[in-house]
N, C-alpha and C. Protein backbone atom coordinates (compact mmCIF):
# COMPACT_ATOMS: atom_id res chain seq x y z
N UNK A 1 -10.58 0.67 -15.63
CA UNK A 1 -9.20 1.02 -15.86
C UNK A 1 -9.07 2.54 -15.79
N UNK A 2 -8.00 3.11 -15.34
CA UNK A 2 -7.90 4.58 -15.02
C UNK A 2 -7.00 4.95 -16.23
N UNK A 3 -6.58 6.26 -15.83
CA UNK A 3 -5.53 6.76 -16.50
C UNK A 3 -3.68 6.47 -16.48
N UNK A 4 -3.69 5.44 -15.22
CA UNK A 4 -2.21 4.62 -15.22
C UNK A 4 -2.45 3.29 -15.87
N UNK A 5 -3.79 3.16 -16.43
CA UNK A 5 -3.67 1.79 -16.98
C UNK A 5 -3.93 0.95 -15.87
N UNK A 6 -4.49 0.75 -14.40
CA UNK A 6 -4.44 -0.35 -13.90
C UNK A 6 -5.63 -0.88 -13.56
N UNK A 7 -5.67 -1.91 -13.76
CA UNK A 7 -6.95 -2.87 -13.13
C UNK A 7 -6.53 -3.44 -12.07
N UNK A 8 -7.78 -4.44 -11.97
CA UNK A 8 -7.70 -5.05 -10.97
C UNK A 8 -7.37 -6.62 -10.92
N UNK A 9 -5.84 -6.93 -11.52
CA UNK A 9 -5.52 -8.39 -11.68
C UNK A 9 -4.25 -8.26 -10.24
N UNK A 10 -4.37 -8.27 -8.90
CA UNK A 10 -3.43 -8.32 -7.57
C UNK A 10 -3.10 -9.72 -7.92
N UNK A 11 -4.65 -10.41 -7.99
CA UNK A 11 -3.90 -12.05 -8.25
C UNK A 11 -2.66 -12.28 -8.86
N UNK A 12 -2.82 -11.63 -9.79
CA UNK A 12 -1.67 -12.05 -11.35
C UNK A 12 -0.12 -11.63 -10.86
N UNK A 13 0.47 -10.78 -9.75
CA UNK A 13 1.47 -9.91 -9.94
C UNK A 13 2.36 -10.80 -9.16
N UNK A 14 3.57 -10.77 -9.90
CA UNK A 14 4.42 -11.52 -10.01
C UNK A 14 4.77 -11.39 -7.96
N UNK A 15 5.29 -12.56 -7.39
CA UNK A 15 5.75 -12.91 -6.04
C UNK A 15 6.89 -12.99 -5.88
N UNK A 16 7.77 -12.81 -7.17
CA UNK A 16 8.95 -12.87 -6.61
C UNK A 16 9.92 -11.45 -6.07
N UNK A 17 9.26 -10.28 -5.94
CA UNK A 17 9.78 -9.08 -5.53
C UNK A 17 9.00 -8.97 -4.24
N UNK A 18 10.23 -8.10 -3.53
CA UNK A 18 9.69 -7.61 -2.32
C UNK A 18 9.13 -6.40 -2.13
N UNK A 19 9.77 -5.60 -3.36
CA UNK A 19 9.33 -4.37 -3.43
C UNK A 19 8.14 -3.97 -4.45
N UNK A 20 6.83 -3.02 -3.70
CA UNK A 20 6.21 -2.73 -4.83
C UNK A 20 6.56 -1.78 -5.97
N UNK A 21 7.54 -1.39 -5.89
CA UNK A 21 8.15 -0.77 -7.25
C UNK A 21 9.15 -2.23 -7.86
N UNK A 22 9.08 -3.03 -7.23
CA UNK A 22 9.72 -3.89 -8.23
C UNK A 22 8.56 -4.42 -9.07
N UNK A 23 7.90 -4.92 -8.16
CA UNK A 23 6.38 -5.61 -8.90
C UNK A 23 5.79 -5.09 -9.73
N UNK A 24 5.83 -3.50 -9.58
CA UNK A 24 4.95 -2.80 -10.84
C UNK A 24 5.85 -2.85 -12.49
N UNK A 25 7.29 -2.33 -12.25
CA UNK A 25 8.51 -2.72 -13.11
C UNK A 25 8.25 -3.99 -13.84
N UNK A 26 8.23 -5.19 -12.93
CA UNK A 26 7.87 -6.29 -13.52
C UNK A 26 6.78 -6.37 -14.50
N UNK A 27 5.36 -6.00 -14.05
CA UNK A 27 4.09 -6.22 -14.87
C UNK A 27 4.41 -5.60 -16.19
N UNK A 28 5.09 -4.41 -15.92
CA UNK A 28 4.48 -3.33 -16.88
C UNK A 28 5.57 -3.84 -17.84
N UNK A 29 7.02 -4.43 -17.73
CA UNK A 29 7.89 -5.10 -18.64
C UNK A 29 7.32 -5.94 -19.30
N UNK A 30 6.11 -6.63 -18.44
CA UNK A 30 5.54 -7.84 -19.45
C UNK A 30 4.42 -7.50 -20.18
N UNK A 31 4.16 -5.95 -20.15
CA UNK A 31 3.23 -5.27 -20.84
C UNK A 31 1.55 -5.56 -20.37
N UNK A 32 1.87 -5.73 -19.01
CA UNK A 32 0.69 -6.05 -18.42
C UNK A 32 0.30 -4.64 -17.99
N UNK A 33 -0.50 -4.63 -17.17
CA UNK A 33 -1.10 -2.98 -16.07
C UNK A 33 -1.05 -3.69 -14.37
N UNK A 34 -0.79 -2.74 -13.75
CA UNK A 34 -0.97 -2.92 -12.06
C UNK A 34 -2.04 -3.08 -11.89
N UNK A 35 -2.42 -3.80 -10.69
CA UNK A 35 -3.59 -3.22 -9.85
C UNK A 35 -3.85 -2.01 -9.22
N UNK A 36 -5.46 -1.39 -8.96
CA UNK A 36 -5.08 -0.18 -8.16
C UNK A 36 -4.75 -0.49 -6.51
N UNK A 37 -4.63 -1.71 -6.08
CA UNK A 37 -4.28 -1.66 -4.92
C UNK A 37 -2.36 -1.54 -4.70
N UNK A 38 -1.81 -2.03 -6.17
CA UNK A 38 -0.40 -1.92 -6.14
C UNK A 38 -0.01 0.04 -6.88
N UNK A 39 -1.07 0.74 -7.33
CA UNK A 39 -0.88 1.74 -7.61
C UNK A 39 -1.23 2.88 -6.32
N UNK A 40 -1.64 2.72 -5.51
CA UNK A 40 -2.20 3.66 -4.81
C UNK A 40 -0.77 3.16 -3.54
N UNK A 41 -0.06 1.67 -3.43
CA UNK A 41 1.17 1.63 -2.54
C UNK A 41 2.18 2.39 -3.43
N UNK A 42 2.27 2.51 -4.64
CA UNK A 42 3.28 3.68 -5.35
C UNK A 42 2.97 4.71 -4.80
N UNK A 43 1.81 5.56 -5.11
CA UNK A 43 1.42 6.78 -4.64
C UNK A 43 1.89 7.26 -3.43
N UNK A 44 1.40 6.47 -2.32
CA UNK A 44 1.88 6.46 -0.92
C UNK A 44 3.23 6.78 -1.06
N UNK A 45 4.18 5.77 -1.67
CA UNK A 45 5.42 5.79 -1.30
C UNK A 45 6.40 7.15 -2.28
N UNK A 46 5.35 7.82 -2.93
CA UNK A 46 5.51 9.21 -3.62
C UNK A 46 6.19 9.27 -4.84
N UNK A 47 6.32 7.92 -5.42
CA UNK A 47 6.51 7.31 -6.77
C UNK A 47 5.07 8.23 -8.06
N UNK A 48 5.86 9.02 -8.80
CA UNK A 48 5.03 9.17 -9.74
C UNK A 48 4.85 8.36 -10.82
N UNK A 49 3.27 7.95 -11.02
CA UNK A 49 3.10 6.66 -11.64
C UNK A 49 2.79 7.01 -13.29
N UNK A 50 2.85 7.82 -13.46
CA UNK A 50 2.79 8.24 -15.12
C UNK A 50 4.08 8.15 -15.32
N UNK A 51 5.26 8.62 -15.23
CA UNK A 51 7.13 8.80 -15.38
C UNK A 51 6.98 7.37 -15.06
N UNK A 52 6.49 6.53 -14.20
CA UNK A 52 7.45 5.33 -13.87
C UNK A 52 6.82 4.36 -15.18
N UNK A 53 5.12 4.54 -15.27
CA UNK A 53 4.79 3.56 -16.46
C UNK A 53 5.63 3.91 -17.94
N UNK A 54 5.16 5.20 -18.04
CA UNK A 54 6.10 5.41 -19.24
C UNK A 54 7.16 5.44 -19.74
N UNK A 55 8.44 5.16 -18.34
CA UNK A 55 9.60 4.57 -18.89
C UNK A 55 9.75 2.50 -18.58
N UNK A 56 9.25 2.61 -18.14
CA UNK A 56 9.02 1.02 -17.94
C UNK A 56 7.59 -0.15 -18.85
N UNK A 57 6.75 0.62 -19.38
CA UNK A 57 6.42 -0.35 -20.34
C UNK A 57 6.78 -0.62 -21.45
N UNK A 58 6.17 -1.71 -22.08
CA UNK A 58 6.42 -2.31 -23.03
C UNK A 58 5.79 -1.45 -24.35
């Protein structure tokens, strides 16, 4: 686990969004953590992932 909190559960993340900022929104509402394969498509897309966890978790 890093410093955004994410492991490695890709299995687990919810299918019903198209977007990976929806999907991460989702987990982290259910007080889960991302994967780093759904954290590093934030990164890319220039989403800062400390501001987005910390207003969106639980």
């Amino acid at each position: 686990m890093n410093r955004f909190g994410t492991a490695d559960n890709q299995r687990n993340e919810p299918e019903n969004y198209d977007s990976a900022l929806g999907r991460a929104i989702a987990l982290w509402g259910m007080g889960r953590s991302i994967s780093m394969a759904l954290a590093a498509e934030l990164i890319e897309q220039g989403f800062d992932l400390p501001s987005l966890e910390a207003r969106h978790s639980r």
